[in-house]
PDB file of N, CA and C in Angstrom:
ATOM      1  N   UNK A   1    -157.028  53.353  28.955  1.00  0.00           N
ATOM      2  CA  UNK A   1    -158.373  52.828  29.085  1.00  0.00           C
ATOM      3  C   UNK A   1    -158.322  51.311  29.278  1.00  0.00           C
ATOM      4  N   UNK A   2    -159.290  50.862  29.652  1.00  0.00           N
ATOM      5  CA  UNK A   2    -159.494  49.385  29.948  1.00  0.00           C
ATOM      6  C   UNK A   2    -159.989  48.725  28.695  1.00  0.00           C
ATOM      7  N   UNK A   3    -159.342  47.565  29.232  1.00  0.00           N
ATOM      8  CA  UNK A   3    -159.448  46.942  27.390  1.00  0.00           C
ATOM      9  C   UNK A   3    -160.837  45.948  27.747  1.00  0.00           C
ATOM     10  N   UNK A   4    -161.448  45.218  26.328  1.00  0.00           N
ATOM     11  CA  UNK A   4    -163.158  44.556  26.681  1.00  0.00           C
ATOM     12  C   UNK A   4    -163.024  43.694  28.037  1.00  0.00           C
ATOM     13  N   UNK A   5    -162.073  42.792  28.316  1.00  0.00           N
ATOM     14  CA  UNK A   5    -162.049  41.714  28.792  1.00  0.00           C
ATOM     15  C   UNK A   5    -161.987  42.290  30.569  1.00  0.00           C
ATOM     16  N   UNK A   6    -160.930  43.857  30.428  1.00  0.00           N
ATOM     17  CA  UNK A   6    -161.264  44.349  32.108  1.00  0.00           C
ATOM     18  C   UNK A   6    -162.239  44.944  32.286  1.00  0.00           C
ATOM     19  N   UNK A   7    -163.350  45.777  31.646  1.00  0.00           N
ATOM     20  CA  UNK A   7    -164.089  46.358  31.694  1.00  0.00           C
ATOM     21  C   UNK A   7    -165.762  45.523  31.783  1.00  0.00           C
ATOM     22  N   UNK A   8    -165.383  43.867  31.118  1.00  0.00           N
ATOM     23  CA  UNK A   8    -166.337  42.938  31.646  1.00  0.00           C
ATOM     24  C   UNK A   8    -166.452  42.188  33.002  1.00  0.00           C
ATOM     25  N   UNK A   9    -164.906  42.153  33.331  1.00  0.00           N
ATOM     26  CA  UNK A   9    -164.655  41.724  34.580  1.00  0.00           C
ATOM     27  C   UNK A   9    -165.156  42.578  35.698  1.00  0.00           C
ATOM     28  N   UNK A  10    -164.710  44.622  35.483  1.00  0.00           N
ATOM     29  CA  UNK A  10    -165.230  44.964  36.013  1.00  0.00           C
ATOM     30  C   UNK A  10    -166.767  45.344  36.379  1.00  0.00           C
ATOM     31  N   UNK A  11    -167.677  44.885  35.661  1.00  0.00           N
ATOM     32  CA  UNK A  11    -168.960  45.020  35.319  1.00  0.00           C
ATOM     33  C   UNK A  11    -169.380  44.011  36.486  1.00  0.00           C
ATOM     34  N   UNK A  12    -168.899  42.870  35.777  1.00  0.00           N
ATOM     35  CA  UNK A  12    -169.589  41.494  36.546  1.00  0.00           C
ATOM     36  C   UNK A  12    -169.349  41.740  38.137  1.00  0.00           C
ATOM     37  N   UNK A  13    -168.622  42.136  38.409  1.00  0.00           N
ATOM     38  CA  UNK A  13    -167.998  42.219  39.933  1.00  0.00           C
ATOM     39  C   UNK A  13    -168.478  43.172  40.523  1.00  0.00           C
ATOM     40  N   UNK A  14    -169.013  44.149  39.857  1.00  0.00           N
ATOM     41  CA  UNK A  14    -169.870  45.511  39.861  1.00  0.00           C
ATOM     42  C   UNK A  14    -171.524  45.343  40.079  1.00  0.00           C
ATOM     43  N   UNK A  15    -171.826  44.016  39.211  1.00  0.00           N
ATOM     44  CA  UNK A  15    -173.401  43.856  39.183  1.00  0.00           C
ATOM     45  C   UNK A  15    -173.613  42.523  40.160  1.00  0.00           C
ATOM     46  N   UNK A  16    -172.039  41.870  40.844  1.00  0.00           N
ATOM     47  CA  UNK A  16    -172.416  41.299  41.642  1.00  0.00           C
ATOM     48  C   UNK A  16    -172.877  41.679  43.183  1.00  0.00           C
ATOM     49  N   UNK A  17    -171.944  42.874  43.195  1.00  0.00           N
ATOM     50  CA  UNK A  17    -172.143  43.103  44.716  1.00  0.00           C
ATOM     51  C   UNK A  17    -173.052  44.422  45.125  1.00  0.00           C
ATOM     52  N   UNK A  18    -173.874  45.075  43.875  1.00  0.00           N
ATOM     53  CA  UNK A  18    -174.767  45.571  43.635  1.00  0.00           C
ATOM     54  C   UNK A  18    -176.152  44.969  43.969  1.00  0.00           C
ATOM     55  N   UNK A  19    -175.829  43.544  43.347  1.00  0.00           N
ATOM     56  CA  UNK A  19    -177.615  42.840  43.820  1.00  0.00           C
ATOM     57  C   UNK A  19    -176.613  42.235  45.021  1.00  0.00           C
ATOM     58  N   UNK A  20    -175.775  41.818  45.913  1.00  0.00           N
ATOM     59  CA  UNK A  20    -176.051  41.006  46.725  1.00  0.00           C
ATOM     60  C   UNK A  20    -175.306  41.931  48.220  1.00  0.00           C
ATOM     61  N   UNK A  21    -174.466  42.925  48.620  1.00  0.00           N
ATOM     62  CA  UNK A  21    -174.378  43.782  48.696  1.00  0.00           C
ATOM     63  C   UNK A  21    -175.004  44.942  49.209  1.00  0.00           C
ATOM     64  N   UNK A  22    -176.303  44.808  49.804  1.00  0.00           N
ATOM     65  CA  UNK A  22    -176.630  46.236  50.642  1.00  0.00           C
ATOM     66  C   UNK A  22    -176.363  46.667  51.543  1.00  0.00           C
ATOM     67  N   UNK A  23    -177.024  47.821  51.852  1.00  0.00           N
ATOM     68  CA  UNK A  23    -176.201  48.914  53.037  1.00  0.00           C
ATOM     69  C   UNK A  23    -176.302  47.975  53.902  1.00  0.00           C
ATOM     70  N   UNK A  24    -178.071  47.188  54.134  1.00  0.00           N
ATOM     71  CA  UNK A  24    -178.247  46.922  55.158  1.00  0.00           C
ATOM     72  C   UNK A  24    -177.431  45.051  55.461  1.00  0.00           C
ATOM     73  N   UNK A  25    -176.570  44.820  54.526  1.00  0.00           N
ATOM     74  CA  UNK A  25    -175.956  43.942  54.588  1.00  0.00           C
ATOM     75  C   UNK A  25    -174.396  44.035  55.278  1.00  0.00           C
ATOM     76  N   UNK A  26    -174.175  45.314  54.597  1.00  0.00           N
ATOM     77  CA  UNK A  26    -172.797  45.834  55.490  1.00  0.00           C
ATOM     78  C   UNK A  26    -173.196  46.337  56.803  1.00  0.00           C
ATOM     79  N   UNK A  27    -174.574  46.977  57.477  1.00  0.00           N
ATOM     80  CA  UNK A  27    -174.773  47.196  58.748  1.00  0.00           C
ATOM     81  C   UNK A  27    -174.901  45.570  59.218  1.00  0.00           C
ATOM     82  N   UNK A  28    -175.306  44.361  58.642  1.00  0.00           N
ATOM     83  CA  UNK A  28    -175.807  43.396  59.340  1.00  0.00           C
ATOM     84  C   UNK A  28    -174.244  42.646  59.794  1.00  0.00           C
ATOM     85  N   UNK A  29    -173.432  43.442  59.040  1.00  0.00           N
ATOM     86  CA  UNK A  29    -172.087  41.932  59.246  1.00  0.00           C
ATOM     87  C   UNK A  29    -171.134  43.060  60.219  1.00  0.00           C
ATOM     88  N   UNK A  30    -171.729  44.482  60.961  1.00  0.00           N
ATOM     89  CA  UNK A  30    -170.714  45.253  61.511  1.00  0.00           C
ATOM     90  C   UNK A  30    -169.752  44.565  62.646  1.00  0.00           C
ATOM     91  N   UNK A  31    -170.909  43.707  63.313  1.00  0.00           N
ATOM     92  CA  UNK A  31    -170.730  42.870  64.855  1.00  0.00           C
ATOM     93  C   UNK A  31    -169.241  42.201  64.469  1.00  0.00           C
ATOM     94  N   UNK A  32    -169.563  41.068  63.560  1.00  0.00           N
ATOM     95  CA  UNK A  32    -168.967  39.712  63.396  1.00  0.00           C
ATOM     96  C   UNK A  32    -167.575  40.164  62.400  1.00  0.00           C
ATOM     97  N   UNK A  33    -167.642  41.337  61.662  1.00  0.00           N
ATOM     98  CA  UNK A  33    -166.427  42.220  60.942  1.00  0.00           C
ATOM     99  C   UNK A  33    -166.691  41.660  59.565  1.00  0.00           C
ATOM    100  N   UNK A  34    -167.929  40.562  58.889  1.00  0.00           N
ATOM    101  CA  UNK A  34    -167.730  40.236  57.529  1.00  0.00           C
ATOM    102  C   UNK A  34    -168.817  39.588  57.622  1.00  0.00           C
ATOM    103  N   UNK A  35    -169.354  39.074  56.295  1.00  0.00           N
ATOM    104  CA  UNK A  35    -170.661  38.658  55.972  1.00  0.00           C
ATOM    105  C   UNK A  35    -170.073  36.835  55.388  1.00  0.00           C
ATOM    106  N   UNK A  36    -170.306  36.415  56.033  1.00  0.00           N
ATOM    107  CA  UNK A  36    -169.905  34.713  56.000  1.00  0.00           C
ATOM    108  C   UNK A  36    -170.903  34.635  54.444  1.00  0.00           C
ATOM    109  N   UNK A  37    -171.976  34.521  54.080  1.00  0.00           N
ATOM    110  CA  UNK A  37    -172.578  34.117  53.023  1.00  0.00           C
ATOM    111  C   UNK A  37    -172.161  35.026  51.723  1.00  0.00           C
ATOM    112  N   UNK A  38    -172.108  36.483  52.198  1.00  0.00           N
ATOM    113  CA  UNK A  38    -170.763  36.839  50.903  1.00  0.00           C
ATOM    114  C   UNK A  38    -169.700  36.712  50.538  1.00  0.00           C
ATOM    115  N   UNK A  39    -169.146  36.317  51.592  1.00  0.00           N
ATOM    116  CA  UNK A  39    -167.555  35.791  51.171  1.00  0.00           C
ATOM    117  C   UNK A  39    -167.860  34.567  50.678  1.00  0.00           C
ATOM    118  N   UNK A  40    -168.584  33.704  50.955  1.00  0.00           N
ATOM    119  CA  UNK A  40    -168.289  32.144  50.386  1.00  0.00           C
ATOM    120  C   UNK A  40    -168.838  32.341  49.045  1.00  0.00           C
ATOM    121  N   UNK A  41    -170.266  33.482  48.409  1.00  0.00           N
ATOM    122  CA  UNK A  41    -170.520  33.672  46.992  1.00  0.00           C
ATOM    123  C   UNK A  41    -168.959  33.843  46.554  1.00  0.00           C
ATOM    124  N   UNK A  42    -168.583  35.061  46.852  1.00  0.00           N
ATOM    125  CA  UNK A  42    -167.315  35.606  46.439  1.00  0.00           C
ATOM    126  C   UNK A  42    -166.409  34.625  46.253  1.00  0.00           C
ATOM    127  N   UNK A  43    -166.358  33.976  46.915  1.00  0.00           N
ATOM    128  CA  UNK A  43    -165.341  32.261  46.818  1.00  0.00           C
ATOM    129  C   UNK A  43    -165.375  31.432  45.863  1.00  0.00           C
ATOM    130  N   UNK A  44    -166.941  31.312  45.398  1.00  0.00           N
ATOM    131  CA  UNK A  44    -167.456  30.626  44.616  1.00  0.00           C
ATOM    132  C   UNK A  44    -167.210  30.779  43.074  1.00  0.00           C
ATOM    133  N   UNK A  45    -167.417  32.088  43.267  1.00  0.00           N
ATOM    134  CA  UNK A  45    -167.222  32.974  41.823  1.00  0.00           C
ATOM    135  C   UNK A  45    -165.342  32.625  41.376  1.00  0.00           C
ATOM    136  N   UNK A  46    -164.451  32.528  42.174  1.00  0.00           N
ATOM    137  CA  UNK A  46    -162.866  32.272  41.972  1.00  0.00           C
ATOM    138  C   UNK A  46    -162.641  33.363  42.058  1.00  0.00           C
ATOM    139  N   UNK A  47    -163.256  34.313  43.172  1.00  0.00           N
ATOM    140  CA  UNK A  47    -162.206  35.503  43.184  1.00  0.00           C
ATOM    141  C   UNK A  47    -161.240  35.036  43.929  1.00  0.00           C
ATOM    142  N   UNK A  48    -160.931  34.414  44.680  1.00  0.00           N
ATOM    143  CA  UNK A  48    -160.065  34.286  45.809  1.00  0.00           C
ATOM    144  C   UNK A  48    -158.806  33.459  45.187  1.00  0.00           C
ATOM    145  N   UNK A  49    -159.457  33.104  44.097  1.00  0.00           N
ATOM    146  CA  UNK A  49    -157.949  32.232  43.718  1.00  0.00           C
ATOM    147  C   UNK A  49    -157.480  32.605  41.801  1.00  0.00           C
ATOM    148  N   UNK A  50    -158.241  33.979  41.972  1.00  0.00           N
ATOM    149  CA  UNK A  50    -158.058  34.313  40.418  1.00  0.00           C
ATOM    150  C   UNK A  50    -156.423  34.457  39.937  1.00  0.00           C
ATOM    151  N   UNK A  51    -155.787  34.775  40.861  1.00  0.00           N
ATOM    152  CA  UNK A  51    -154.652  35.790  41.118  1.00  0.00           C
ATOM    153  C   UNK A  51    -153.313  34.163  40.517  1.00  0.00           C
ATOM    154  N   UNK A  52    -154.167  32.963  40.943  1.00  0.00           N
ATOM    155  CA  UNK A  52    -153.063  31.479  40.880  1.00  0.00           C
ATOM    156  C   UNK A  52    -152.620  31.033  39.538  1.00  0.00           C
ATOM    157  N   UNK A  53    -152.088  30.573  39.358  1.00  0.00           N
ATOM    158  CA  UNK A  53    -151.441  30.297  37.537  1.00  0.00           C
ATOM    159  C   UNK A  53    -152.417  29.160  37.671  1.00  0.00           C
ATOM    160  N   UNK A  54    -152.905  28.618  36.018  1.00  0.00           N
ATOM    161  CA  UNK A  54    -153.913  27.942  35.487  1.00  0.00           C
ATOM    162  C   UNK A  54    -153.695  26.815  36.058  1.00  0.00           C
ATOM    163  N   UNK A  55    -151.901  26.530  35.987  1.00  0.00           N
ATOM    164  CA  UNK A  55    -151.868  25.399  35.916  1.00  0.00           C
ATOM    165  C   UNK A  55    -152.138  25.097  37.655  1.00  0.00           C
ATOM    166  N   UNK A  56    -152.489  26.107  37.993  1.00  0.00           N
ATOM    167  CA  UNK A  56    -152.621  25.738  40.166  1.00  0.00           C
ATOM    168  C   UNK A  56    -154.286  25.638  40.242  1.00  0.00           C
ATOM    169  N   UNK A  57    -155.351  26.105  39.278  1.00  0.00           N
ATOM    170  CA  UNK A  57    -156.623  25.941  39.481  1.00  0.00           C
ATOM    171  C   UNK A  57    -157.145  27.594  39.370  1.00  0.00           C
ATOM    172  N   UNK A  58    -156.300  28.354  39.170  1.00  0.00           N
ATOM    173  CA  UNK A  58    -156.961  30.198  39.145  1.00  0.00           C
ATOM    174  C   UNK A  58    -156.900  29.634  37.682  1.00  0.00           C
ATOM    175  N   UNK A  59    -157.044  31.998  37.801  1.00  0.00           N
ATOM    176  CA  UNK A  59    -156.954  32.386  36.418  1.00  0.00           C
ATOM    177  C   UNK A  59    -155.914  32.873  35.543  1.00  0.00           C
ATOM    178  N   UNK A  60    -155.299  32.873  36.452  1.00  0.00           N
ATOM    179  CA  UNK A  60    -153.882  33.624  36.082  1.00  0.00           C
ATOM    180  C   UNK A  60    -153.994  35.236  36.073  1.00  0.00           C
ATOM    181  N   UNK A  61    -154.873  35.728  36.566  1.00  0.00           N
ATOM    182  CA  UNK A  61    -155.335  37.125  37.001  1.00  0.00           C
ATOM    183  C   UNK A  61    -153.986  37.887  36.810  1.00  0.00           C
ATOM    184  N   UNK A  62    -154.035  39.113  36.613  1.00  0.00           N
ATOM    185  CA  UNK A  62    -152.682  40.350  36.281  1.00  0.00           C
ATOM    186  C   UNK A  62    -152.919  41.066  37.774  1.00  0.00           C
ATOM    187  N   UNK A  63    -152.801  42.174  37.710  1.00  0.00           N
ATOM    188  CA  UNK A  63    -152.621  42.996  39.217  1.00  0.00           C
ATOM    189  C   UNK A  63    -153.798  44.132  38.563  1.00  0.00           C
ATOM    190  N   UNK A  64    -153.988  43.867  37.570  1.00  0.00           N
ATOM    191  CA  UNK A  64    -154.945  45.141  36.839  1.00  0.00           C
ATOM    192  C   UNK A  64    -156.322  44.242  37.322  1.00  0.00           C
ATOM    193  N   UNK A  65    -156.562  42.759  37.108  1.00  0.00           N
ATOM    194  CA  UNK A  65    -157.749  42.506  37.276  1.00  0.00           C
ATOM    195  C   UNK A  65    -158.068  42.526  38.732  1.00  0.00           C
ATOM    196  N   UNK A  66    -157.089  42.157  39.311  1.00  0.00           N
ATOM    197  CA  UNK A  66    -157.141  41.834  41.137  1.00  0.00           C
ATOM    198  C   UNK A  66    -157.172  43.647  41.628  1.00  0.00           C
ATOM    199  N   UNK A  67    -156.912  44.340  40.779  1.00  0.00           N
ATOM    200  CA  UNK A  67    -157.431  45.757  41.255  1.00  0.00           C
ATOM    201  C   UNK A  67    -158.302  46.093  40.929  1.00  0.00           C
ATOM    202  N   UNK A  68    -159.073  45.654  40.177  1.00  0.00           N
ATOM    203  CA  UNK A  68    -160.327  46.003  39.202  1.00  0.00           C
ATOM    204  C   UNK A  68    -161.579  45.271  40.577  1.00  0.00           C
ATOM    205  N   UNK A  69    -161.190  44.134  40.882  1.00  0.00           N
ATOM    206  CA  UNK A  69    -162.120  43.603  41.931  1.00  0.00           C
ATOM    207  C   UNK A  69    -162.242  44.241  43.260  1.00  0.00           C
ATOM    208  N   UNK A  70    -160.672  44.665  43.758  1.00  0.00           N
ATOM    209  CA  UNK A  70    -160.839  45.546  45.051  1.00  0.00           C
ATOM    210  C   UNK A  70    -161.670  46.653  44.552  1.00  0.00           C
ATOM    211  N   UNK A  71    -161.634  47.402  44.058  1.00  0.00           N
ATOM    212  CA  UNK A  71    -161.765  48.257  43.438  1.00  0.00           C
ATOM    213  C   UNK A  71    -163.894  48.319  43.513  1.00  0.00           C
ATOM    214  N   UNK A  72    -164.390  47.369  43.223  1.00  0.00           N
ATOM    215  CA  UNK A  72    -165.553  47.211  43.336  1.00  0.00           C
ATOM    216  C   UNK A  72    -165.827  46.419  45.217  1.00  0.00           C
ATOM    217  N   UNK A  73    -164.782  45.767  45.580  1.00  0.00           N
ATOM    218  CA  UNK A  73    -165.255  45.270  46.745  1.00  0.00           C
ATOM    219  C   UNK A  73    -165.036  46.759  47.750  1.00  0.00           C
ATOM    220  N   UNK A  74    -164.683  47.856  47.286  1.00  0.00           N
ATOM    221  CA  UNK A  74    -163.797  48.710  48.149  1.00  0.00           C
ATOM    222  C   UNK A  74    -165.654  49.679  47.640  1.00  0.00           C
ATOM    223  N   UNK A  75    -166.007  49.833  46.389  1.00  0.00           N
ATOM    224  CA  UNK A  75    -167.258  50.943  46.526  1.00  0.00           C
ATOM    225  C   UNK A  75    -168.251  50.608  47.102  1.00  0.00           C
ATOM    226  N   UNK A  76    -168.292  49.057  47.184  1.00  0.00           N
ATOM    227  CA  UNK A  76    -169.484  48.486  47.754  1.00  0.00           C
ATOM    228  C   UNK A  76    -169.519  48.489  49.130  1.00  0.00           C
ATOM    229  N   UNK A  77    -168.428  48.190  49.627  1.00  0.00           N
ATOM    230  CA  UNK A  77    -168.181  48.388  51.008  1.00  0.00           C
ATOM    231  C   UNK A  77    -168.677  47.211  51.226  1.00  0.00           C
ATOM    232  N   UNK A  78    -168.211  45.912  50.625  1.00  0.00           N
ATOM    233  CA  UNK A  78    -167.974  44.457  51.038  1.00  0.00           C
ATOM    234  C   UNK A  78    -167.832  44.513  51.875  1.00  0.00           C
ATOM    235  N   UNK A  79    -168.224  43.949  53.318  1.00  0.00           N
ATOM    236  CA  UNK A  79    -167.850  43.261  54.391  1.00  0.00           C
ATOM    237  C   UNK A  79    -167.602  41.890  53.935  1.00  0.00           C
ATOM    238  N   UNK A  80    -165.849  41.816  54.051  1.00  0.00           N
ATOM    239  CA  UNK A  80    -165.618  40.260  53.317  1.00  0.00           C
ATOM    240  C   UNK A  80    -163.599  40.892  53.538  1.00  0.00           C
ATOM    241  N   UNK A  81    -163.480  39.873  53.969  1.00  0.00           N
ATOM    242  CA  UNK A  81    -161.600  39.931  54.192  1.00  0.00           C
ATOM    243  C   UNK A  81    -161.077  39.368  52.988  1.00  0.00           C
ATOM    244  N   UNK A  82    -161.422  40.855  51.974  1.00  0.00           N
ATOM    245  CA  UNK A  82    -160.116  40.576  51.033  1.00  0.00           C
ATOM    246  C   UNK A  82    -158.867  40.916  51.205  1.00  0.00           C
ATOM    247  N   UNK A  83    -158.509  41.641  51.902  1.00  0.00           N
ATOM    248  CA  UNK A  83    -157.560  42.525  52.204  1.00  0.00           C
ATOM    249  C   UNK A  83    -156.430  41.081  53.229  1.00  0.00           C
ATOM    250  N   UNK A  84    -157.463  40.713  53.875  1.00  0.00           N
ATOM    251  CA  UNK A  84    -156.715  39.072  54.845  1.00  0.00           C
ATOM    252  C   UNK A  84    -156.094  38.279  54.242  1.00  0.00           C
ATOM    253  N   UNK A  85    -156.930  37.676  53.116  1.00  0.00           N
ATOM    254  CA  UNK A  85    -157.367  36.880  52.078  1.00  0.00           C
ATOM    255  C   UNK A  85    -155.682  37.138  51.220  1.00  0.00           C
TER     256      UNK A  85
END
Protein backbone atom coordinates (compact mmCIF):
# COMPACT_ATOMS: atom_id res chain seq x y z
CA UNK A 1 0.00 0.00 0.00
CA UNK A 2 0.97 3.57 -0.36
CA UNK A 3 2.27 5.23 2.48
CA UNK A 4 0.45 9.14 3.66
CA UNK A 5 3.00 11.16 1.88
CA UNK A 6 2.32 8.99 -1.78
CA UNK A 7 -1.16 8.82 -1.50
CA UNK A 8 -1.16 12.87 -0.91
CA UNK A 9 1.00 13.34 -3.74
CA UNK A 10 -1.21 11.16 -5.55
CA UNK A 11 -4.38 13.07 -4.69
CA UNK A 12 -2.94 16.49 -5.43
CA UNK A 13 -1.90 15.46 -8.95
CA UNK A 14 -5.27 13.76 -9.21
CA UNK A 15 -7.33 16.96 -8.17
CA UNK A 16 -5.03 18.87 -10.32
CA UNK A 17 -5.69 17.63 -13.61
CA UNK A 18 -9.27 16.88 -12.74
CA UNK A 19 -10.15 20.72 -12.44
CA UNK A 20 -7.75 21.76 -15.16
CA UNK A 21 -7.81 18.81 -17.54
CA UNK A 22 -10.97 18.27 -19.68
CA UNK A 23 -12.00 16.14 -22.41
CA UNK A 24 -12.56 19.18 -24.16
CA UNK A 25 -9.03 20.32 -23.32
CA UNK A 26 -7.39 17.15 -24.60
CA UNK A 27 -9.69 17.53 -27.92
CA UNK A 28 -8.45 21.32 -27.97
CA UNK A 29 -4.54 20.49 -27.86
CA UNK A 30 -5.14 17.29 -30.59
CA UNK A 31 -3.74 19.71 -33.60
CA UNK A 32 -0.59 21.16 -31.83
CA UNK A 33 0.09 17.38 -29.84
CA UNK A 34 -0.03 19.28 -26.14
CA UNK A 35 -1.66 21.98 -24.26
CA UNK A 36 1.13 24.83 -23.82
CA UNK A 37 -0.87 26.40 -20.67
CA UNK A 38 -0.91 22.87 -19.01
CA UNK A 39 2.35 22.02 -19.28
CA UNK A 40 3.71 25.34 -18.01
CA UNK A 41 0.90 24.84 -14.74
CA UNK A 42 2.50 21.42 -14.58
CA UNK A 43 6.00 23.16 -14.62
CA UNK A 44 5.05 25.37 -12.13
CA UNK A 45 3.87 22.94 -9.68
CA UNK A 46 7.91 21.16 -9.94
CA UNK A 47 6.73 18.28 -11.58
CA UNK A 48 9.27 18.47 -14.12
CA UNK A 49 12.10 18.73 -11.89
CA UNK A 50 10.76 16.64 -8.88
CA UNK A 51 12.82 13.65 -9.92
CA UNK A 52 16.50 16.31 -9.20
CA UNK A 53 18.40 15.96 -5.81
CA UNK A 54 17.56 18.99 -3.37
CA UNK A 55 20.67 20.03 -3.56
CA UNK A 56 19.99 20.72 -7.78
CA UNK A 57 16.51 22.65 -6.95
CA UNK A 58 13.89 19.27 -7.14
CA UNK A 59 12.61 17.10 -4.72
CA UNK A 60 14.49 14.35 -4.69
CA UNK A 61 11.39 12.37 -5.98
CA UNK A 62 11.82 8.16 -5.80
CA UNK A 63 10.51 6.33 -9.05
CA UNK A 64 7.32 5.51 -6.86
CA UNK A 65 6.43 9.28 -6.83
CA UNK A 66 7.43 10.01 -10.59
CA UNK A 67 5.05 6.94 -11.20
CA UNK A 68 2.42 8.05 -9.06
CA UNK A 69 2.33 11.37 -11.38
CA UNK A 70 2.43 9.48 -14.78
CA UNK A 71 0.12 7.53 -13.48
CA UNK A 72 -2.48 10.45 -13.07
CA UNK A 73 -1.06 12.34 -16.22
CA UNK A 74 -1.67 8.89 -18.11
CA UNK A 75 -5.84 8.72 -16.63
CA UNK A 76 -6.32 12.13 -17.43
CA UNK A 77 -5.07 11.92 -20.70
CA UNK A 78 -2.75 15.07 -20.24
CA UNK A 79 -1.88 16.43 -23.41
CA UNK A 80 1.59 17.55 -22.07
CA UNK A 81 5.16 15.74 -23.08
CA UNK A 82 5.95 13.98 -20.10
CA UNK A 83 7.06 11.13 -21.63
CA UNK A 84 9.74 13.87 -23.84
CA UNK A 85 10.30 15.67 -20.79
Amino acid sequence: SLSEDHQALQAAYKDFFSTRCTIDTVRAAEESGFDKSLWERLCAMGATTMALPETFGGDGATLVDLTLVAEEIGRSLAPVPWIDH
